[in-house]
C-alpha atoms as a PDB file:
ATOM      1  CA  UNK A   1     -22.614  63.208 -50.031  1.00  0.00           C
ATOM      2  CA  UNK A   2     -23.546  61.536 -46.422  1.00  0.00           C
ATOM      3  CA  UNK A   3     -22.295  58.145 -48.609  1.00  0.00           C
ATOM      4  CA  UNK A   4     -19.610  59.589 -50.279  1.00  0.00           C
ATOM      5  CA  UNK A   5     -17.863  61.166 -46.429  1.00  0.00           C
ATOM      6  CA  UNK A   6     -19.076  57.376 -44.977  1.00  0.00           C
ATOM      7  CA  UNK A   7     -16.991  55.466 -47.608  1.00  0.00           C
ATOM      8  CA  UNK A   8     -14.053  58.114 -47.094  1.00  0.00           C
ATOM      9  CA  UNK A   9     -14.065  57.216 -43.250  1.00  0.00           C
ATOM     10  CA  UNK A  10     -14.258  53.618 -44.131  1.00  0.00           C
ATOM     11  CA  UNK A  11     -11.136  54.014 -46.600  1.00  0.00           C
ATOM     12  CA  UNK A  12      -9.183  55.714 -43.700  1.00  0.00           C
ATOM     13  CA  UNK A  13      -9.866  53.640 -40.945  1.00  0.00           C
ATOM     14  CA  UNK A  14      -8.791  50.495 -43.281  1.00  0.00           C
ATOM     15  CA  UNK A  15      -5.651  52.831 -44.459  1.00  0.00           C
ATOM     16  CA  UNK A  16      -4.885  53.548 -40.437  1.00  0.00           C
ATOM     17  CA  UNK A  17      -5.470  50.001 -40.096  1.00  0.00           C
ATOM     18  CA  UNK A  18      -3.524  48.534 -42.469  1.00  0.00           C
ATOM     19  CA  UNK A  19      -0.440  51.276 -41.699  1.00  0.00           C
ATOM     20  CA  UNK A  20      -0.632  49.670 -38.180  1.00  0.00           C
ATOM     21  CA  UNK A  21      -0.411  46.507 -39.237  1.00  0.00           C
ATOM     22  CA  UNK A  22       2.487  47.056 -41.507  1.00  0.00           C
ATOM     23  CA  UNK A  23       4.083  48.957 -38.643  1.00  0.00           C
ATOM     24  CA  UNK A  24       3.323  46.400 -36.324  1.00  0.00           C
ATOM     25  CA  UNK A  25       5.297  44.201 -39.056  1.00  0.00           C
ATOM     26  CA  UNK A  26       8.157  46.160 -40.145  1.00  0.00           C
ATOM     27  CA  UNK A  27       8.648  46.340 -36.293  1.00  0.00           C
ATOM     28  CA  UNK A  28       8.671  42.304 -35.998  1.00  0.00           C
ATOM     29  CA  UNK A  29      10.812  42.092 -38.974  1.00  0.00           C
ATOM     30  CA  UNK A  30      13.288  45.150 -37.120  1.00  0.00           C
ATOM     31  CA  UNK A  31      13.242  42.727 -34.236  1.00  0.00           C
ATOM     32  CA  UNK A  32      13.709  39.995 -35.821  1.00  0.00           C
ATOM     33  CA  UNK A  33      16.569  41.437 -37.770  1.00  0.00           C
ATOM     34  CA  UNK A  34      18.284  42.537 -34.807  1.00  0.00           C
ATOM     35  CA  UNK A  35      17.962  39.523 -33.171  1.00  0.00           C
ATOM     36  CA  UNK A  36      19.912  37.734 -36.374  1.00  0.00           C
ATOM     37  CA  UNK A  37      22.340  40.989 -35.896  1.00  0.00           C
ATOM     38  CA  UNK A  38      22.833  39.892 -32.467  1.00  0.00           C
ATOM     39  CA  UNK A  39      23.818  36.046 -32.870  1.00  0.00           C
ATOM     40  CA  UNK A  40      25.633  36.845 -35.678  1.00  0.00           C
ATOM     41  CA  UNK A  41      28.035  39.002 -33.896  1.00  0.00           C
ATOM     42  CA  UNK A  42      28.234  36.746 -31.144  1.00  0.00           C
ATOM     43  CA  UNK A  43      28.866  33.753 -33.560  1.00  0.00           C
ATOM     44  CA  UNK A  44      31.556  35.948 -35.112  1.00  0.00           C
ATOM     45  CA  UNK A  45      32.992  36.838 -31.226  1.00  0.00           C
ATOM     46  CA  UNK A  46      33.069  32.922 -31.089  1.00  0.00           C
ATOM     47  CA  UNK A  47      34.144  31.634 -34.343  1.00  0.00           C
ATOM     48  CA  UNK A  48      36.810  34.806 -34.219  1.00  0.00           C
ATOM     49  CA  UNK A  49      39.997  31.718 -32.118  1.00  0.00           C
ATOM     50  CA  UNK A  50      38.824  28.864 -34.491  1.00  0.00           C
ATOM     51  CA  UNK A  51      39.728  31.641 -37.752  1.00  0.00           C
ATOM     52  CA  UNK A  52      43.016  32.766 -36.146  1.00  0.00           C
ATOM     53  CA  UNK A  53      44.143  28.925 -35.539  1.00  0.00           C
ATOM     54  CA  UNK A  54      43.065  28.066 -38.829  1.00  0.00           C
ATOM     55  CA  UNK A  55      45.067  30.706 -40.608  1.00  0.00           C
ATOM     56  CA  UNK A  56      48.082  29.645 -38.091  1.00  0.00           C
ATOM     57  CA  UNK A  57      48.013  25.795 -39.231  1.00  0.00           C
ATOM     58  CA  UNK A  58      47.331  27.032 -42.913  1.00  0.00           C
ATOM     59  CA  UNK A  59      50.511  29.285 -42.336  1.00  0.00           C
ATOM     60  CA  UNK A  60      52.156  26.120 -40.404  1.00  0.00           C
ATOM     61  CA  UNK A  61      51.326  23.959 -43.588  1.00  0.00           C
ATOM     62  CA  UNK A  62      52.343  26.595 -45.970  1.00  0.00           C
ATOM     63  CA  UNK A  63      56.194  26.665 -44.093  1.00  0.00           C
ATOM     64  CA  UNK A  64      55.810  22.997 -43.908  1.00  0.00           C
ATOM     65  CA  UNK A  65      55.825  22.725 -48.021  1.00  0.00           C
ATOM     66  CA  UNK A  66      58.297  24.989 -48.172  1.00  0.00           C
ATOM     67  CA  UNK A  67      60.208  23.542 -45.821  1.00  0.00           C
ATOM     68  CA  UNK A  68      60.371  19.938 -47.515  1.00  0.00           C
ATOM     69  CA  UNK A  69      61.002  21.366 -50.911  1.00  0.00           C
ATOM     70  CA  UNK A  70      64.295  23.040 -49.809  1.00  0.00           C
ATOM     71  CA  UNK A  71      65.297  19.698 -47.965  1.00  0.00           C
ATOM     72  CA  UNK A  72      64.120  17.733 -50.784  1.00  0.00           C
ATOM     73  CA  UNK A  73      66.308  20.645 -53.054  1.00  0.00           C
ATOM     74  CA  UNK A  74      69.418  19.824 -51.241  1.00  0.00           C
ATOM     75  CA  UNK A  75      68.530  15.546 -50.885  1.00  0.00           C
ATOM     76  CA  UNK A  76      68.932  15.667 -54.493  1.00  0.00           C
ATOM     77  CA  UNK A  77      71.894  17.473 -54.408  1.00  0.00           C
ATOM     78  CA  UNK A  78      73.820  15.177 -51.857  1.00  0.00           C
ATOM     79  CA  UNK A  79      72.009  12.200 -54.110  1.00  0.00           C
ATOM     80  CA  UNK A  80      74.163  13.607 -56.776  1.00  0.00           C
ATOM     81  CA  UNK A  81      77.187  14.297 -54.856  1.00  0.00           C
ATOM     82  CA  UNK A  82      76.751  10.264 -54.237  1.00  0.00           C
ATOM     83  CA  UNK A  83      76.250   9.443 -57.327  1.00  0.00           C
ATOM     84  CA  UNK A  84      78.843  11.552 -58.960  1.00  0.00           C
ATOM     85  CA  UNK A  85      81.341  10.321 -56.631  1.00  0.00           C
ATOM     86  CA  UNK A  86      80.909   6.527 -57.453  1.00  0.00           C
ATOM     87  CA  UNK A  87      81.466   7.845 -60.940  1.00  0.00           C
ATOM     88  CA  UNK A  88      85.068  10.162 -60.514  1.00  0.00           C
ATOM     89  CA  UNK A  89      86.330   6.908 -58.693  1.00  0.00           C
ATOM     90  CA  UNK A  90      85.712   4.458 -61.050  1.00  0.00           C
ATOM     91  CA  UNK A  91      87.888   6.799 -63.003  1.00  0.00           C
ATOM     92  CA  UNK A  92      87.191   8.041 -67.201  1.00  0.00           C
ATOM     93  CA  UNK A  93      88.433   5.003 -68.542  1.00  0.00           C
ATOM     94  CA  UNK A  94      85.456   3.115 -67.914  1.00  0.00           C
ATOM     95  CA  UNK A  95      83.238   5.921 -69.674  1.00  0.00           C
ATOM     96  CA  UNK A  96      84.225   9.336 -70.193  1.00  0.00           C
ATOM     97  CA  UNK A  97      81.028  10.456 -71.525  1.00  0.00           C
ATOM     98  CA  UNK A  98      79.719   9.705 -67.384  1.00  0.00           C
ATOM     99  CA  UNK A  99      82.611  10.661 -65.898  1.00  0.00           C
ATOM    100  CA  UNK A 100      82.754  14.081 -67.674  1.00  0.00           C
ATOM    101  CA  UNK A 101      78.632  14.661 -67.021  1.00  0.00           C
ATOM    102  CA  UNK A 102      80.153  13.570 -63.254  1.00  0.00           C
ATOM    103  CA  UNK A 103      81.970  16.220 -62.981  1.00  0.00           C
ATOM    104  CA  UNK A 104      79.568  18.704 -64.586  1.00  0.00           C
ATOM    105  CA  UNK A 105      77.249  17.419 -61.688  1.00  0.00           C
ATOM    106  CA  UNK A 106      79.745  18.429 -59.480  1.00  0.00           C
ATOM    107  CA  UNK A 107      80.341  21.654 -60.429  1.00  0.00           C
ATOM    108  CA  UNK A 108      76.478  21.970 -60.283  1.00  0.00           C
ATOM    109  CA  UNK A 109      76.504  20.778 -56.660  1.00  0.00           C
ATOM    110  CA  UNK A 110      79.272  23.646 -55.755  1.00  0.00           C
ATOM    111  CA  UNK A 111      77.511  26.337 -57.477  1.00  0.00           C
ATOM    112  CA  UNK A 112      73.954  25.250 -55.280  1.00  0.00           C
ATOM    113  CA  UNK A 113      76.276  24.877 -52.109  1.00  0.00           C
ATOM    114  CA  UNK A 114      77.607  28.416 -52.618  1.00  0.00           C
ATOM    115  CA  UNK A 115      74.452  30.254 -53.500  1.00  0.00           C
ATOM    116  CA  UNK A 116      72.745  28.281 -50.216  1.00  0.00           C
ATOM    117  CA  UNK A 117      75.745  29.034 -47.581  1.00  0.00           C
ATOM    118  CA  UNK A 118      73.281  29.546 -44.807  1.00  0.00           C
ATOM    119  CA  UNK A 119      72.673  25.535 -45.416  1.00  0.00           C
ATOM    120  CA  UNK A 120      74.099  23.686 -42.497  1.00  0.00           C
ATOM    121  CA  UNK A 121      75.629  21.189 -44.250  1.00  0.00           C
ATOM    122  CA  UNK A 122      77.003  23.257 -47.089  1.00  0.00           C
ATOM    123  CA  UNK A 123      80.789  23.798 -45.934  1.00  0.00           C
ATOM    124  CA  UNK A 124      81.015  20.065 -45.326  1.00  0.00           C
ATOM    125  CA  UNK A 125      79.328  18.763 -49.075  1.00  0.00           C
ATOM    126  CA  UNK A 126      81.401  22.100 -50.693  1.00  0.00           C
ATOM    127  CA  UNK A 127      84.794  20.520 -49.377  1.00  0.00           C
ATOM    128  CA  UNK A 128      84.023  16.762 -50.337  1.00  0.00           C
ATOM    129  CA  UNK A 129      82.651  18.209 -53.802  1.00  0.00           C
ATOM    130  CA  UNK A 130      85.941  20.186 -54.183  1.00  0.00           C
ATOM    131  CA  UNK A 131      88.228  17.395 -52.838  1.00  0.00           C
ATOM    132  CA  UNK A 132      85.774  14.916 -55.838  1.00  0.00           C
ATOM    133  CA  UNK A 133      86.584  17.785 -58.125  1.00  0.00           C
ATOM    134  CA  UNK A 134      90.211  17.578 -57.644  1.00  0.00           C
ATOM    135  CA  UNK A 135      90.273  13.629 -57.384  1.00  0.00           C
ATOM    136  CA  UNK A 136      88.471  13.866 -61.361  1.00  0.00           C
ATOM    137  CA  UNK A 137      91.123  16.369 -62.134  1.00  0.00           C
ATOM    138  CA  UNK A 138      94.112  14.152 -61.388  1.00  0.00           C
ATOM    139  CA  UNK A 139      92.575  11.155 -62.723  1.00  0.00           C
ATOM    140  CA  UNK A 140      91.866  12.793 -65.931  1.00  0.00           C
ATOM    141  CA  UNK A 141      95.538  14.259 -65.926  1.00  0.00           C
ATOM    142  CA  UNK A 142      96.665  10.603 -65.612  1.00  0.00           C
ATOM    143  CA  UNK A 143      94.582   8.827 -68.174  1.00  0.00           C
ATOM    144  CA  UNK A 144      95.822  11.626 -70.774  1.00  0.00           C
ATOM    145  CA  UNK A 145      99.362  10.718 -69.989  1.00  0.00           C
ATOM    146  CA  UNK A 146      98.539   6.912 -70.112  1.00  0.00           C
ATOM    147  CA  UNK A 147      96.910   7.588 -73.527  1.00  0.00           C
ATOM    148  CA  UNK A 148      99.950   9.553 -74.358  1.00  0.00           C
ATOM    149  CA  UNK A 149     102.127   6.867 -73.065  1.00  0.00           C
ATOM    150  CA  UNK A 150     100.214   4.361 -75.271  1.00  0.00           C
ATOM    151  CA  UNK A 151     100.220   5.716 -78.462  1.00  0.00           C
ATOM    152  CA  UNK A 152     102.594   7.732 -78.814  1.00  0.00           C
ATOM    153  CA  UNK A 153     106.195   7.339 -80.249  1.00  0.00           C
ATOM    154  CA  UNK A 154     108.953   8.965 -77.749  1.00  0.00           C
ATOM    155  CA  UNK A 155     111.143  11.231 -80.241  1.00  0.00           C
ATOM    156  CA  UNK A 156     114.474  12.651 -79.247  1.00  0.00           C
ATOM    157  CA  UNK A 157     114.931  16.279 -77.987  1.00  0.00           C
ATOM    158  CA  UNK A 158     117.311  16.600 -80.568  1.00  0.00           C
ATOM    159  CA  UNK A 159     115.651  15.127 -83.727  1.00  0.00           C
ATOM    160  CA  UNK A 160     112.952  17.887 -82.146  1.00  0.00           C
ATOM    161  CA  UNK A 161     115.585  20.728 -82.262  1.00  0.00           C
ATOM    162  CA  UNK A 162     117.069  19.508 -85.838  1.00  0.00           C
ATOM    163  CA  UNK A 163     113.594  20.498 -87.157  1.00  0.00           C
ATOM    164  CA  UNK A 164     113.788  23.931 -85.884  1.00  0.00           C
ATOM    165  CA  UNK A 165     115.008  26.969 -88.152  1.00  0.00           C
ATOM    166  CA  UNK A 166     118.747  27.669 -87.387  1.00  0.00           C
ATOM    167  CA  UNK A 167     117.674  31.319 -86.145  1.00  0.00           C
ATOM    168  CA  UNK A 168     116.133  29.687 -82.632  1.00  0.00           C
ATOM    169  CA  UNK A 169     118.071  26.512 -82.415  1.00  0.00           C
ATOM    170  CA  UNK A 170     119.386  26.681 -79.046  1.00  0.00           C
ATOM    171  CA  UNK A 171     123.072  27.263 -78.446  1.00  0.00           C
ATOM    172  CA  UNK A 172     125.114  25.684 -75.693  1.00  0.00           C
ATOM    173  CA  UNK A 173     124.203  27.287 -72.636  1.00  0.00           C
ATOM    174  CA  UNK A 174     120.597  27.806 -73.995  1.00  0.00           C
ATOM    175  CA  UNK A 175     118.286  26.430 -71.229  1.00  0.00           C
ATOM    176  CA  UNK A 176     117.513  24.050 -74.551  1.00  0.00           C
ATOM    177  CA  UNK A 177     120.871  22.631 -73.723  1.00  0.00           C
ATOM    178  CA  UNK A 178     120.620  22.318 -70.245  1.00  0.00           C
ATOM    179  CA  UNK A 179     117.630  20.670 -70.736  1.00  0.00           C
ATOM    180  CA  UNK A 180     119.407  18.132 -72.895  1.00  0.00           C
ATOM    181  CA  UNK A 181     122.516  17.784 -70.575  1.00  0.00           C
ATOM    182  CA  UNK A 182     119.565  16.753 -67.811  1.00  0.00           C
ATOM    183  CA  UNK A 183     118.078  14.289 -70.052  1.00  0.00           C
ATOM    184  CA  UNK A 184     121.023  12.361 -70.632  1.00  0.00           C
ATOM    185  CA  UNK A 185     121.920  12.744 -66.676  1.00  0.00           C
ATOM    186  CA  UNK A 186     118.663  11.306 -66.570  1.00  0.00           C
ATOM    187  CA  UNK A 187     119.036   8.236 -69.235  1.00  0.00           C
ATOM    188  CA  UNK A 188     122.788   7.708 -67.290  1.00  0.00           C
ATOM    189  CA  UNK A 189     121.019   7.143 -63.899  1.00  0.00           C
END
């Protein structure tokens, strides 16, 4: 028994022993720990401008894009605009197939201008594309006539009103007739 109680005391001093040295351990490892805590805050506390500036310029940059795609949006349109332009003033003689997608260009340009009035430039490019608009208008207008003018055989108001039923022939009086009395006013002159 005397061997038995002598290996007990030998198990508990190594037990007390090795709980101390654990201790002693789990208190270098709290330390140590703490320590990392520490510079880790204070590496935060110091890193904390260089985050905020770096979110600023990624912000900046982000505005930046943005930025040059709308001005790169509305380039294109007044590259259009120019474009369009050279088109309406050649006139739809040259090619009518351009000069129609012209003015569908156009059109396209007004429509961008007027969704994006807070554009500085927008009244000034809306007026010109207007003004282009009603340049292609008139120039249209006046290659139909020509075209009419061309090929077409003038007939006679009256051969016209000989064709009509007798029920809405004009009369004299009609404005039919006036209309006639000014056309020969007009052939006199």
């Amino acid at each position: 028994m005397a061997g038995t109680m002598e290996n007990l005391r030998e198990r508990a001093t190594f037990m007390r022993e090795s709980l101390n040295r654990s201790q002693t351990i789990t208190d270098s490892m709290v330390s140590i720990l703490g320590s990392f805590d520490h510079r880790l805050s204070a590496l935060e506390t110091a890193m904390r401008p260089t985050q905020l500036r770096t979110h600023a310029i990624r912000r900046a940059h982000e505005n930046i894009d943005k930025t040059m795609k709308a001005a790169k949006a509305i380039l294109d349109q007044f590259d259009l605009s120019r474009k369009a332009e050279a088109k309406i003033l050649r006139g739809p003689h040259e090619d009518l197939e351009s000069y129609l997608e012209a003015i569908s260009q156009l059109r396209s340009i007004v429509k961008f201008f007027n969704s994006n009035k807070n554009f500085k430039s927008s009244g000034g490019i809306l007026n010109q594309a207007n003004n282009l608009l009603a340049k292609a208008l008139m120039k249209l207008q006046d290659e139909f006539k020509q075209i009419l003018i061309n090929y077409s055989k003038p007939i006679e108001t009256d051969v016209l009103y000989q064709c009509l039923p007798a029920s809405v022939r004009p009369t004299s009086g009609s404005p039919w007739e006036t209309k006639r009395i000014w056309q020969q006013v007009r052939a006199e002159l």
